[in-house]
Protein backbone atom coordinates (compact mmCIF):
# COMPACT_ATOMS: atom_id res chain seq x y z
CA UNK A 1 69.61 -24.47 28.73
CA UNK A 2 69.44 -21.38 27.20
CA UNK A 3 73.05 -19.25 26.41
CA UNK A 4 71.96 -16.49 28.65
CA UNK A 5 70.98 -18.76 31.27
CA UNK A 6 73.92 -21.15 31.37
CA UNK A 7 75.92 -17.67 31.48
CA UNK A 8 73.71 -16.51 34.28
CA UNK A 9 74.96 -20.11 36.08
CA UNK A 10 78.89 -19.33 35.35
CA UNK A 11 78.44 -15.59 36.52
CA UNK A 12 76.69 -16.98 39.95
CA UNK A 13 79.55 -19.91 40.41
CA UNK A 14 82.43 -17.21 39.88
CA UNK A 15 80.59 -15.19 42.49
CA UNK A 16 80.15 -17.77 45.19
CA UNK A 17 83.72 -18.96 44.78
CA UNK A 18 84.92 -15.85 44.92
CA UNK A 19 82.34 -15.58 48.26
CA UNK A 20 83.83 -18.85 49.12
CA UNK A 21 87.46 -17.57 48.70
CA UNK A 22 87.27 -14.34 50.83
CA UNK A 23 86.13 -16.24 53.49
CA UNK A 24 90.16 -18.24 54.04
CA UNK A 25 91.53 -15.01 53.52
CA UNK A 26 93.17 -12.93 56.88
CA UNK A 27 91.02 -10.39 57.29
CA UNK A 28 94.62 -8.30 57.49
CA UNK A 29 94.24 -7.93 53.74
CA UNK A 30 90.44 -7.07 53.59
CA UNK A 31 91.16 -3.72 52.88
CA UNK A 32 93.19 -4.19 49.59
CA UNK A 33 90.50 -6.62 48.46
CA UNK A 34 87.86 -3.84 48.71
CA UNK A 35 90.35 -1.39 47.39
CA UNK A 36 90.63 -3.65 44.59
CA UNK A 37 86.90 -3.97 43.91
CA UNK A 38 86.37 -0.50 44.03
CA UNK A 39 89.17 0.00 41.37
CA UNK A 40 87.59 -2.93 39.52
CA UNK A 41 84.43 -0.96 39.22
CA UNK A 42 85.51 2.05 38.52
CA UNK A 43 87.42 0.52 34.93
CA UNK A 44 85.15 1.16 31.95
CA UNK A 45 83.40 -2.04 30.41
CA UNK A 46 85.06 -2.90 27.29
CA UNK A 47 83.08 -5.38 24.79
CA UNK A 48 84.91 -9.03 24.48
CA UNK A 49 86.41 -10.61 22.13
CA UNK A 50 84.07 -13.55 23.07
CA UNK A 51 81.32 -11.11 22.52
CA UNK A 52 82.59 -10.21 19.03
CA UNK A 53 82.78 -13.72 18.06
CA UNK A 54 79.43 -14.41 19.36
CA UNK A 55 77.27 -11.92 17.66
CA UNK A 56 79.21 -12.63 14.36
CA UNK A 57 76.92 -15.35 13.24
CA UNK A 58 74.09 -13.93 13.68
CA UNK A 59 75.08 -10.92 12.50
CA UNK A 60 76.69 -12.38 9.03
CA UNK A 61 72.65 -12.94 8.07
CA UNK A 62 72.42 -9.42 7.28
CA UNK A 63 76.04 -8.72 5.91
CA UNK A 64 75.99 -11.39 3.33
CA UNK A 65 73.05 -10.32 1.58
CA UNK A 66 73.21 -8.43 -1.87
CA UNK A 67 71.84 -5.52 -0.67
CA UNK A 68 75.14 -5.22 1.72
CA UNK A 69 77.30 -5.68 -0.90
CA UNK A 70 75.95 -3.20 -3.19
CA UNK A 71 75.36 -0.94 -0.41
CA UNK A 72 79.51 -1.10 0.43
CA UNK A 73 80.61 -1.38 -3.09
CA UNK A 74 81.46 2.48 -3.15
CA UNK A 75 83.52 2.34 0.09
């Protein structure tokens, strides 16, 4: 399974529990929940730290060349 796809399968699970979850909830607090969401939503993405980490690999091909080095010597 690929990395996108197994984080397709953990984005799906998180959204049928959460699904799952509103369902026991009194419908009393329904409106904070969607007042929540919409807050949620409105909160600029920010990028990980899982994301960081996870590019870092495959980004360290291209810094750890010795054109990078001499490139950033000056700096």
């Amino acid at each position: 399974m690929s990395a996108h796809a197994l984080h397709a399968g953990i984005i799906m699970e998180v959204e049928e529990q959460i699904i799952n979850e509103l369902h026991h909830v009194p419908r009393q607090h329904y409106r904070e929940i969607l007042n929540f969401i919409r807050t949620v939503k409105k909160k600029p993405v920010a990028i990980t730290n899982q994301t960081a980490i996870a590019s870092e690999s495959s980004l360290a091909k291209d810094w750890q060349r010795p054109e990078e080095d001499e490139a950033w010597a000056n700096l």
